[in-house]
N, C-alpha and C. Protein backbone atom coordinates (compact mmCIF):
# COMPACT_ATOMS: atom_id res chain seq x y z
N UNK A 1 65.03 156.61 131.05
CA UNK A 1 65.79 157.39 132.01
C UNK A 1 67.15 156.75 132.28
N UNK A 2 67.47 155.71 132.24
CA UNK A 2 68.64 154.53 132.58
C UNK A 2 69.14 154.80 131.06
N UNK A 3 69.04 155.11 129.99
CA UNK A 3 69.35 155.07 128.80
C UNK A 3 70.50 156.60 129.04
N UNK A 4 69.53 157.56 129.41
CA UNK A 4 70.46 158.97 129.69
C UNK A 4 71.03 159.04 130.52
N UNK A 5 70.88 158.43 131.96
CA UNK A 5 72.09 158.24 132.93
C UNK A 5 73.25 158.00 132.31
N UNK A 6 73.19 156.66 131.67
CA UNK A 6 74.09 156.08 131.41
C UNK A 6 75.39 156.54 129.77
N UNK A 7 74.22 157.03 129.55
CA UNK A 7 75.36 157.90 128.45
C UNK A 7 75.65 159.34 128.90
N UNK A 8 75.31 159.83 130.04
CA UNK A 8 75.76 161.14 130.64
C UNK A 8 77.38 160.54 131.62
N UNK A 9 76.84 159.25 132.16
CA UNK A 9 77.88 159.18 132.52
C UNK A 9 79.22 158.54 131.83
N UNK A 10 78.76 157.96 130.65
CA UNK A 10 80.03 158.08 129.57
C UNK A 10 80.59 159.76 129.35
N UNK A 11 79.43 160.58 129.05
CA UNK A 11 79.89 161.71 129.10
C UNK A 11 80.62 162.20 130.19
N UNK A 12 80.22 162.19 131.42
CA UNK A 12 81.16 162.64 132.41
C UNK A 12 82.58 162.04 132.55
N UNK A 13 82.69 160.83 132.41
CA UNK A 13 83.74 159.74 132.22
C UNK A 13 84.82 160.12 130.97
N UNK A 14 84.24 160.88 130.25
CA UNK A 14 85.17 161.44 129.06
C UNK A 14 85.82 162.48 129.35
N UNK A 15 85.13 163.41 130.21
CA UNK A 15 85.04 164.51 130.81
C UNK A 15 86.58 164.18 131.86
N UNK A 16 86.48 163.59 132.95
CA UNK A 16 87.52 163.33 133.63
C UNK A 16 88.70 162.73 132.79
N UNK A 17 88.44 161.75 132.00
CA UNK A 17 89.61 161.51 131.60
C UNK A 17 90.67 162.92 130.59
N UNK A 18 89.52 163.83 129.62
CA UNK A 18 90.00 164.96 129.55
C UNK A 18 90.93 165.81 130.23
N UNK A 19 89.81 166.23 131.76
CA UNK A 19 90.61 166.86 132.69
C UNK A 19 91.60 166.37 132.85
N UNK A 20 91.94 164.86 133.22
CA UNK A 20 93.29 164.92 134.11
C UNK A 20 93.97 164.29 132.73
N UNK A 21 94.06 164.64 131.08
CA UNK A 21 94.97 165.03 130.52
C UNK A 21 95.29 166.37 130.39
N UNK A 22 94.62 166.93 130.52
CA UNK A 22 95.26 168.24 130.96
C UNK A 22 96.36 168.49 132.28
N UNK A 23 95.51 168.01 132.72
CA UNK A 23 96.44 167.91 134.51
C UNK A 23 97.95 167.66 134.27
N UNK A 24 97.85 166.09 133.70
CA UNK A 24 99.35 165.75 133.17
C UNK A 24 100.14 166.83 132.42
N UNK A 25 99.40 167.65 131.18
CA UNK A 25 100.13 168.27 130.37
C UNK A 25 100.32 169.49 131.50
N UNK A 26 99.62 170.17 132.05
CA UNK A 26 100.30 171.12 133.06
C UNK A 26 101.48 170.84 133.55
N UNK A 27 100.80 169.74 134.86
CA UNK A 27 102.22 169.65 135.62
C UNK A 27 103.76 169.29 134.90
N UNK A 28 103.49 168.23 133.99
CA UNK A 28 104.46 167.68 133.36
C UNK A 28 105.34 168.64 132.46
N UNK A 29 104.25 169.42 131.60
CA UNK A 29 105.41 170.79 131.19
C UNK A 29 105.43 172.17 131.98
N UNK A 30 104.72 172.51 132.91
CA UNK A 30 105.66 173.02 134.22
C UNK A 30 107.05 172.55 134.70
N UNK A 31 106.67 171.44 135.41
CA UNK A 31 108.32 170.82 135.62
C UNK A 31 109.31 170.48 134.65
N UNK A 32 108.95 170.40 133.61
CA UNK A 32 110.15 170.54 132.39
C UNK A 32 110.48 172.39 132.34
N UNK A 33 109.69 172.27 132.04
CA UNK A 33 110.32 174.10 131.67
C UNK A 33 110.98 174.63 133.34
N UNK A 34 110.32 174.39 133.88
CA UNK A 34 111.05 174.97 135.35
C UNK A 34 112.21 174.52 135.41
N UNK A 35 112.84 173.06 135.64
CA UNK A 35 113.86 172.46 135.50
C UNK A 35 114.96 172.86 134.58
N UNK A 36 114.32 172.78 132.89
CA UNK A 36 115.39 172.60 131.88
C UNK A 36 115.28 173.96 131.96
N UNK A 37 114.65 174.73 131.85
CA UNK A 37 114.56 176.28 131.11
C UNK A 37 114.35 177.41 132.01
N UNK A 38 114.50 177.31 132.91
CA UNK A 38 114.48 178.32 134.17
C UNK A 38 112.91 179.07 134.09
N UNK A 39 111.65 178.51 133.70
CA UNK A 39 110.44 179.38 133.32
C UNK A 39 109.64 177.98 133.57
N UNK A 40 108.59 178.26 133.35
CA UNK A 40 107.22 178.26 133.94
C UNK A 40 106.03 178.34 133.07
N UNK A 41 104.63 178.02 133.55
CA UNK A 41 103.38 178.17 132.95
C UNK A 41 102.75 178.23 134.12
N UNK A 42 102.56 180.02 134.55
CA UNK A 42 101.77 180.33 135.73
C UNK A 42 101.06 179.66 136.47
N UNK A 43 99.79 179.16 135.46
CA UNK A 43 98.50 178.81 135.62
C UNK A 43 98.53 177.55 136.34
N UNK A 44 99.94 177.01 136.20
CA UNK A 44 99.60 175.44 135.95
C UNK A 44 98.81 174.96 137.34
N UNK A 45 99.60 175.45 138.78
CA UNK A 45 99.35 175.22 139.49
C UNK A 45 97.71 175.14 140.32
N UNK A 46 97.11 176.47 140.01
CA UNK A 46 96.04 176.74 139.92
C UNK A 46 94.82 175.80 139.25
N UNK A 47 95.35 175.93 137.99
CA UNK A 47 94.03 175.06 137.25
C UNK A 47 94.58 173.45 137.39
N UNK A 48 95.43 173.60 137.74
CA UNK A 48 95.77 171.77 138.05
C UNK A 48 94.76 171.29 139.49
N UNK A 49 95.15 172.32 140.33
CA UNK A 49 93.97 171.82 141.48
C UNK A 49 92.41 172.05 141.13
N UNK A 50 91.98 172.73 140.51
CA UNK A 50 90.29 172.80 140.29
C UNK A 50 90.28 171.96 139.04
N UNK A 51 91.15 171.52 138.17
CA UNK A 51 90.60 170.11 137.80
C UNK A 51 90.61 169.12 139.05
N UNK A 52 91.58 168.81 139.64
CA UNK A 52 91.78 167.48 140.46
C UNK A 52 90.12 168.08 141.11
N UNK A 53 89.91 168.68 141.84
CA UNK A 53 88.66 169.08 142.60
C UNK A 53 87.50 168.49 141.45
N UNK A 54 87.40 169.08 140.51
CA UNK A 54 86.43 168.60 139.63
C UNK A 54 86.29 166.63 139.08
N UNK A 55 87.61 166.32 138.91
CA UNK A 55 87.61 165.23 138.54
C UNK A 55 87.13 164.40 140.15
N UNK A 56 87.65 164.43 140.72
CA UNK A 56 87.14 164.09 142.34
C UNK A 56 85.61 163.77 142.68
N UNK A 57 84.94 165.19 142.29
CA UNK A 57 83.76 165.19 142.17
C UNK A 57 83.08 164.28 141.13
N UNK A 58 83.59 164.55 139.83
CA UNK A 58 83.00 163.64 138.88
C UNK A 58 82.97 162.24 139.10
N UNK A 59 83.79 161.93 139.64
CA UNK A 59 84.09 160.33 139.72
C UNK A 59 83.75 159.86 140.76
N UNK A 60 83.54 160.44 141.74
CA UNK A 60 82.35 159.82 143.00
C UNK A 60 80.66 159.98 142.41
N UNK A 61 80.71 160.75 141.38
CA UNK A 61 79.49 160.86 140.97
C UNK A 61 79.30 159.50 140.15
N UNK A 62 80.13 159.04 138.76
CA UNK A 62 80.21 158.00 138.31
C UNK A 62 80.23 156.51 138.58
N UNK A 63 80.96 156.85 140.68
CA UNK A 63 81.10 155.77 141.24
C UNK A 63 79.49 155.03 141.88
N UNK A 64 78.63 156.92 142.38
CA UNK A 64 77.29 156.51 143.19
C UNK A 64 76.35 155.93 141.58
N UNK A 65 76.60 155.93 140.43
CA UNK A 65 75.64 155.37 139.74
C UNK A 65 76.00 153.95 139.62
N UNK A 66 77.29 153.34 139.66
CA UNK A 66 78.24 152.27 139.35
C UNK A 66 77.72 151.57 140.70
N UNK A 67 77.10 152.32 141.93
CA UNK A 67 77.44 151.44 143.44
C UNK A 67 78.83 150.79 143.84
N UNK A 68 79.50 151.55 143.21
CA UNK A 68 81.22 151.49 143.13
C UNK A 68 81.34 151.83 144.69
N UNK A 69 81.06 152.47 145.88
CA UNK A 69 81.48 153.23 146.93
C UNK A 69 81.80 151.76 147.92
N UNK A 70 82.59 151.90 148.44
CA UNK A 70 83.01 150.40 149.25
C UNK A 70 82.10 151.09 151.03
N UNK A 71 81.88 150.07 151.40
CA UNK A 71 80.96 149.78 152.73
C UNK A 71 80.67 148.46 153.05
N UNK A 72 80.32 148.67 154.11
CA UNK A 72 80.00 147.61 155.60
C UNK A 72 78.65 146.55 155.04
N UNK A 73 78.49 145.26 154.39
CA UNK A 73 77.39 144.69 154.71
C UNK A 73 77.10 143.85 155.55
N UNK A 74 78.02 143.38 156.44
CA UNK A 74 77.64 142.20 157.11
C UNK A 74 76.69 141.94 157.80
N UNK A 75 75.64 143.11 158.07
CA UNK A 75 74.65 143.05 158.68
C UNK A 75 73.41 142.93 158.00
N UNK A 76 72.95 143.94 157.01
CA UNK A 76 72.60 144.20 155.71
C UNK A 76 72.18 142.61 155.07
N UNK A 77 73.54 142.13 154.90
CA UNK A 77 73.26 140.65 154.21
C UNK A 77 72.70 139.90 154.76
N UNK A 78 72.40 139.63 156.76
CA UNK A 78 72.20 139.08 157.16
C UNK A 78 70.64 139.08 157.41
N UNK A 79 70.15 140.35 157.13
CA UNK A 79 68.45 140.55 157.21
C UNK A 79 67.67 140.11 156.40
N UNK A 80 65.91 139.87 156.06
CA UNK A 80 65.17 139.22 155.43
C UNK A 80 65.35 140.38 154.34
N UNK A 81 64.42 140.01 153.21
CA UNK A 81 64.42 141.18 151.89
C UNK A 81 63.66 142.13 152.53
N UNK A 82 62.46 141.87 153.56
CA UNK A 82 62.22 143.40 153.90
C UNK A 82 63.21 143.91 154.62
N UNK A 83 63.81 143.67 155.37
CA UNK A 83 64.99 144.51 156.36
C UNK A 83 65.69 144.88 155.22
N UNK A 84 66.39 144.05 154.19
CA UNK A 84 67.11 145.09 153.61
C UNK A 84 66.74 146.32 152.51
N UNK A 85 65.54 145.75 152.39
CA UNK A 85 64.93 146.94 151.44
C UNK A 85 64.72 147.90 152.54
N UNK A 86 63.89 148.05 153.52
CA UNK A 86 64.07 149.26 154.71
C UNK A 86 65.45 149.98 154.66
N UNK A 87 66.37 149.01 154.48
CA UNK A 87 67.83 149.71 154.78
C UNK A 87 68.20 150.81 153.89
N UNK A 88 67.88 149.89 152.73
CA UNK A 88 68.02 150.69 151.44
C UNK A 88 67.20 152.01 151.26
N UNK A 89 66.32 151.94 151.71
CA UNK A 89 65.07 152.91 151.54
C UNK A 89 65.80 154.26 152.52
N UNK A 90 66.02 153.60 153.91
CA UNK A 90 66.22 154.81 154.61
C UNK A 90 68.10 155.11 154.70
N UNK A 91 68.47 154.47 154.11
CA UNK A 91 69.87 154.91 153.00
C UNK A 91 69.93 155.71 151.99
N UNK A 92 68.93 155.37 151.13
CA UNK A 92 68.52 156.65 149.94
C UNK A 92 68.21 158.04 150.50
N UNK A 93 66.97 157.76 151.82
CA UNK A 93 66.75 158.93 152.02
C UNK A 93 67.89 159.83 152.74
N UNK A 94 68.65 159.12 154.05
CA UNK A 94 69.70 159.69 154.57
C UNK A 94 70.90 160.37 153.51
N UNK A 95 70.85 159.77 152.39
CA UNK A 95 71.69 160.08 151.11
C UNK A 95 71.60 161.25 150.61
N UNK A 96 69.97 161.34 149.93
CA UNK A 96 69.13 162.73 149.45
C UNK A 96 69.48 163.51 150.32
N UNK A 97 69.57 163.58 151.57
CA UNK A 97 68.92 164.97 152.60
C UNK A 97 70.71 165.41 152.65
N UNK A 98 71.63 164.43 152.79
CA UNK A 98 73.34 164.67 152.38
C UNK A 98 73.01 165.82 151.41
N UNK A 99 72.95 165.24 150.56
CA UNK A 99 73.06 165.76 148.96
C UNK A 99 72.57 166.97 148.67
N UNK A 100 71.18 167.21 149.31
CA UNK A 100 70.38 168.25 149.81
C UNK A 100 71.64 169.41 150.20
N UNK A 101 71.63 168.97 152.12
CA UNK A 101 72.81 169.94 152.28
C UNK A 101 74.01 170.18 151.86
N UNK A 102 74.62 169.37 151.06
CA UNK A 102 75.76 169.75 150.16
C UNK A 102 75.31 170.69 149.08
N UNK A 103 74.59 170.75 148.62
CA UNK A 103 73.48 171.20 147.53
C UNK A 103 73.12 173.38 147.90
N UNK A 104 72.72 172.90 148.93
CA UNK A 104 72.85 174.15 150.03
C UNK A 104 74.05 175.23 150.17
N UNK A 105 74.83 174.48 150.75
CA UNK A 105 76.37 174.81 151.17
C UNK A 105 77.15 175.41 150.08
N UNK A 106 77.17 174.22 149.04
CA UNK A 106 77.93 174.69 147.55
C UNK A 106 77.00 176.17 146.96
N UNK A 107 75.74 176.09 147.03
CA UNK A 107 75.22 177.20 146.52
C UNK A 107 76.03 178.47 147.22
N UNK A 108 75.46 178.53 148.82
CA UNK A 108 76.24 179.63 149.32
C UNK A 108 77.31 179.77 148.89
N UNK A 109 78.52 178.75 148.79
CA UNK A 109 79.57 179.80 148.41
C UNK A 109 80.05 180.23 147.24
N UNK A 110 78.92 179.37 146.66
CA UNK A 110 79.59 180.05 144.73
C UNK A 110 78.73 181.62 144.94
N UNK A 111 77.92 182.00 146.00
CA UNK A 111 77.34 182.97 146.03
C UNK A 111 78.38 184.03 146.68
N UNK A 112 79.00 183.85 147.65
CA UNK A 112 80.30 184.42 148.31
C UNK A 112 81.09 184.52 147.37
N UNK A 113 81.62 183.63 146.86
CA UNK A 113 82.75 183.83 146.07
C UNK A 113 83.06 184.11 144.37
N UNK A 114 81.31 184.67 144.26
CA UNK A 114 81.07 185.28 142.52
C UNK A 114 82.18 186.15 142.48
N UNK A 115 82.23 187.05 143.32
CA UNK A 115 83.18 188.60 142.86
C UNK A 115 84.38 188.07 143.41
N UNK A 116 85.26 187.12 143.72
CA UNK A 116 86.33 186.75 144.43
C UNK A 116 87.00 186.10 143.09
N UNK A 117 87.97 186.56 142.79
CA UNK A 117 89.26 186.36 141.66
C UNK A 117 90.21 185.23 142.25
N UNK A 118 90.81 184.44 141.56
CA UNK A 118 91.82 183.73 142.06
C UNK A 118 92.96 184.61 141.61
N UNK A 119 94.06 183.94 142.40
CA UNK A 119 95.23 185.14 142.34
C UNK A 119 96.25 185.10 141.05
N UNK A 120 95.82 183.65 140.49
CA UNK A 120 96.88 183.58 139.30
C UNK A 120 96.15 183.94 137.97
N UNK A 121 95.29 183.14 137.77
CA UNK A 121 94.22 183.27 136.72
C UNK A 121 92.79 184.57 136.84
N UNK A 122 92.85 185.09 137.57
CA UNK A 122 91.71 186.33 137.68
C UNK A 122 90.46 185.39 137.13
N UNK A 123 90.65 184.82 137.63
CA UNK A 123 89.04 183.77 137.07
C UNK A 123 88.39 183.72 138.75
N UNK A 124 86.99 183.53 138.35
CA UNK A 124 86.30 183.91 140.07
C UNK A 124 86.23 182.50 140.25
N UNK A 125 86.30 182.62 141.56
CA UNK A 125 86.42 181.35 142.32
C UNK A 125 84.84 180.49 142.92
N UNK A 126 84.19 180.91 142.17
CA UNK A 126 82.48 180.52 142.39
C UNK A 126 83.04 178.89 141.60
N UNK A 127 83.87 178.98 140.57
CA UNK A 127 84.21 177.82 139.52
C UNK A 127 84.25 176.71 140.50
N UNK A 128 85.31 176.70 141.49
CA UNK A 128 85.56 176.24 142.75
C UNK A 128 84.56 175.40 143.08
N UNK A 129 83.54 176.31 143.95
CA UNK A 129 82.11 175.58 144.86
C UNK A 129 81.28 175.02 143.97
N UNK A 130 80.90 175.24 142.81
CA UNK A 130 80.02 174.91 141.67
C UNK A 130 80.02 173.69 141.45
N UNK A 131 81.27 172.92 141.20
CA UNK A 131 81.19 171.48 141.39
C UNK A 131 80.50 170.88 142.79
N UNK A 132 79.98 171.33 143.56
CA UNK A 132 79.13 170.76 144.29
C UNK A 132 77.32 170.67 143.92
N UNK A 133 77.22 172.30 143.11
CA UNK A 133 76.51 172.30 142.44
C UNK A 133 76.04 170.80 141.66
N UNK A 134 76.72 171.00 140.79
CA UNK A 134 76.49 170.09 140.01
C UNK A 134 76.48 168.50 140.29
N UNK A 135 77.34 168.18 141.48
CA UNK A 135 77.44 167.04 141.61
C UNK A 135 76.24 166.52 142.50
N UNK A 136 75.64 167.59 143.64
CA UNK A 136 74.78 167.29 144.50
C UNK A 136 73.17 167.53 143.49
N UNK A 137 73.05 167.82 142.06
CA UNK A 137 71.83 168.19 141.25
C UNK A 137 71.85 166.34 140.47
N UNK A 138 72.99 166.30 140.16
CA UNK A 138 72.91 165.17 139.35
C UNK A 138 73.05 163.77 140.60
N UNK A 139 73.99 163.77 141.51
CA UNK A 139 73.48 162.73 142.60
C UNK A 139 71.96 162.42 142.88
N UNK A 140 71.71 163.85 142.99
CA UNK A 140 69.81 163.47 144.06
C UNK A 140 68.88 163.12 142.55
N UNK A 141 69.11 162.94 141.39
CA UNK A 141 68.85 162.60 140.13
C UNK A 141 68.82 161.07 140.08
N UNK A 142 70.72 160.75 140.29
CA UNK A 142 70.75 159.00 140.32
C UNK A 142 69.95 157.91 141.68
N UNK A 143 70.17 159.02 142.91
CA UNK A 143 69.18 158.80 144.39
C UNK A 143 67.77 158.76 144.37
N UNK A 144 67.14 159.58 143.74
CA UNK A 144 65.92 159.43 143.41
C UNK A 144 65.45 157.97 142.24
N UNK A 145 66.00 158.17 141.00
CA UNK A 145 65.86 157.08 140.03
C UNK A 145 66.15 155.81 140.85
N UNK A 146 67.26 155.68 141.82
CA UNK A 146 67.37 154.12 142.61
C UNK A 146 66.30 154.33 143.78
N UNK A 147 66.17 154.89 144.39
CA UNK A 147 64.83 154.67 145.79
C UNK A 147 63.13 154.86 144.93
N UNK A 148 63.34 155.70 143.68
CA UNK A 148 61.72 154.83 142.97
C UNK A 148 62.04 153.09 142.19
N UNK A 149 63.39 152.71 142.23
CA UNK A 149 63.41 151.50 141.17
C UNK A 149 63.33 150.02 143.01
N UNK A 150 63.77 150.93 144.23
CA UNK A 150 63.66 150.03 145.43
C UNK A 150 62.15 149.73 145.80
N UNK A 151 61.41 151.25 145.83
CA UNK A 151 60.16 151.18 146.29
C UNK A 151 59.29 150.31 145.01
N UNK A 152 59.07 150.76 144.11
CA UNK A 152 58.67 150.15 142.89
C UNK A 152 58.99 148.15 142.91
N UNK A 153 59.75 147.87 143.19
CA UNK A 153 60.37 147.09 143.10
C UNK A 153 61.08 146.37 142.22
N UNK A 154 61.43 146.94 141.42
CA UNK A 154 62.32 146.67 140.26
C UNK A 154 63.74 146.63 140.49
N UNK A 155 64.21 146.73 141.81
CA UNK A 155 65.09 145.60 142.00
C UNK A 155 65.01 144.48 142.92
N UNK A 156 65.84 143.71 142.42
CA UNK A 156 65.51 142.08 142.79
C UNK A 156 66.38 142.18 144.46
N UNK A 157 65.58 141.47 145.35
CA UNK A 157 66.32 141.09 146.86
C UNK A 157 67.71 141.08 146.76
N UNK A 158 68.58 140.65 145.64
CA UNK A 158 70.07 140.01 146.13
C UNK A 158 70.65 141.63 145.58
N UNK A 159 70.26 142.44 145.07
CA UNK A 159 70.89 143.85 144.65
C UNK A 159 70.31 144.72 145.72
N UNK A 160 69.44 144.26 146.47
CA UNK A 160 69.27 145.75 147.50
C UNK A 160 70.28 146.13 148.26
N UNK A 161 71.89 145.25 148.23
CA UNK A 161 72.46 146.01 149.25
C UNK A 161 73.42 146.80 147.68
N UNK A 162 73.74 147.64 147.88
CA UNK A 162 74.11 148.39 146.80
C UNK A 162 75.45 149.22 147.03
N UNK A 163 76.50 148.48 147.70
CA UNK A 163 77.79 148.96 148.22
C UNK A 163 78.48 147.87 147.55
N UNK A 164 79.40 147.87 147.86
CA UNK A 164 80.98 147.17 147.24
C UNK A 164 81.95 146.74 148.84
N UNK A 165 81.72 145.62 148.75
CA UNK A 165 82.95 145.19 149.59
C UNK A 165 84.34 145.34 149.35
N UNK A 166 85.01 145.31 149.74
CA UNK A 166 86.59 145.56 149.48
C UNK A 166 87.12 144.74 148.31
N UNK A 167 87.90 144.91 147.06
CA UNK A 167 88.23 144.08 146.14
C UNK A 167 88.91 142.47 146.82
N UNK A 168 89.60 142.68 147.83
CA UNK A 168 90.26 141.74 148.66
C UNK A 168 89.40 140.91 148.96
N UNK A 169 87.91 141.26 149.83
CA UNK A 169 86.91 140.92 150.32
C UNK A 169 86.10 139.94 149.63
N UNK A 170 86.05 140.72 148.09
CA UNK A 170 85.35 139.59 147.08
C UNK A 170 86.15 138.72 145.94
N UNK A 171 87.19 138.92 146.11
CA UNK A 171 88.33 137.92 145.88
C UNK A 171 88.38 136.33 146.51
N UNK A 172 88.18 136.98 147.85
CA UNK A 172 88.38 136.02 148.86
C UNK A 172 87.30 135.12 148.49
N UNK A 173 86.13 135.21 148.45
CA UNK A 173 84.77 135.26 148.46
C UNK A 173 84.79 134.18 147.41
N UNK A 174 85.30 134.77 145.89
CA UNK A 174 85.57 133.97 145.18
C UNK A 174 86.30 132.75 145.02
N UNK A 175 87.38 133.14 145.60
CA UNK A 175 88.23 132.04 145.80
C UNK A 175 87.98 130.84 146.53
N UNK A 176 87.10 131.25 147.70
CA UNK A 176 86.25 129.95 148.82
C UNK A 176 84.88 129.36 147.76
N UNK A 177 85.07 129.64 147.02
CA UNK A 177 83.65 129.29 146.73
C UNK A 177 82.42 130.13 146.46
N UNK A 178 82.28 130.91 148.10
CA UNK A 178 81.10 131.50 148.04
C UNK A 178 80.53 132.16 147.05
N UNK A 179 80.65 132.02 145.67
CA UNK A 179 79.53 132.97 145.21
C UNK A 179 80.12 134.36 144.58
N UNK A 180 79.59 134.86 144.36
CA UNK A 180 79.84 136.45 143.45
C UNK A 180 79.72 137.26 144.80
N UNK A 181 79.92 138.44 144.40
CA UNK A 181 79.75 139.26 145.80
C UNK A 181 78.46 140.34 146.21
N UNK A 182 78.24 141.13 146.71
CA UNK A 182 77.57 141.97 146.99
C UNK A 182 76.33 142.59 145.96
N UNK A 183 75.02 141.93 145.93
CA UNK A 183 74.53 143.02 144.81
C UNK A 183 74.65 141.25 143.60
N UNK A 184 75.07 140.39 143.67
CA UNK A 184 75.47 139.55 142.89
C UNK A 184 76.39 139.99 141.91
N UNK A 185 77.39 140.56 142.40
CA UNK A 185 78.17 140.94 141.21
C UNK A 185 79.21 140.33 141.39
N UNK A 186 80.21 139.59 140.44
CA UNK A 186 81.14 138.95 140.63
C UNK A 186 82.17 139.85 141.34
């Protein structure tokens, strides 16, 4: 299962970097042609924001498998391995039931907004909410796989806190001495 995460999220990771070459080639020959040539590429504007929306999405998705998301441990670090596995546990779940209602929400409005056209591209705007779709199906995917690998116990005490301190934070960290940072990661 860690084998297909992890090459989905190369896949997604290809995926964004795609999108926002596109992004560039929009905006960048929009503003040339607008500038030098008195014209335009309608669309640009339009599909330049529902990539950025999509890439947004993708990459907080790439970040919750990475434990890339920066947060608070100072407390966290300071508890026994059961306190922080509790933490973790009822972090996952507070996470899922997020994800859940995002999951919810995005459905409704790709449901509202099936027959709703955007104004430049006549493309329906369900495209829009759908990335929640997808991001809140494949989140509660990576949420689930980490709260059976917490409960299970297949991860070790010094990775149960599973956030990122500030790059500054574990710089510092490094630099005093102390150790690698959060999760034992340098």
């Amino acid at each position: 299962m860690n084998r297909w995460i992890d090459r989905s999220c190369k896949a997604i990771e290809a995926v964004i970097a795609f999108f926002l070459a596109v992004m560039v080639v929009l905006v960048f020959g929009n503003v040339v042609l607008r500038y030098g040539f008195n014209s335009g590429i309608t669309v640009s504007e339009e599909v330049s924001r529902w990539l950025f929306i999509w890439v947004t999405f993708l990459g907080a998705l790439v970040a919750l498998k990475e434990h890339g998301h920066l947060g608070m441990d100072m407390v966290v670090q300071k508890l026994p391995p059961a306190g922080k596995k509790f933490c973790a546990v009822a972090g996952h779940l507070v996470m899922l039931y997020i994800v859940w209602l995002l999951f919810q929400g995005s459905l409704a409005q790709t449901r509202i907004n099936w027959d709703v056209t955007a104004p430049v591209t006549g493309a329906s705007m369900a495209i829009v909410y759908s990335v929640g779709i997808v991001f809140s199906v494949l989140a509660a995917a990576i949420l689930a796989l980490d709260l059976y690998r917490i409960l299970s116990g297949q991860i070790a005490d010094d990775e149960l806190v599973m956030i990122q301190e500030s790059e500054e934070a574990v710089q510092l960290q490094q630099i005093l001495g102390a150790g690698p940072g959060p999760g034992g990661k340098p």
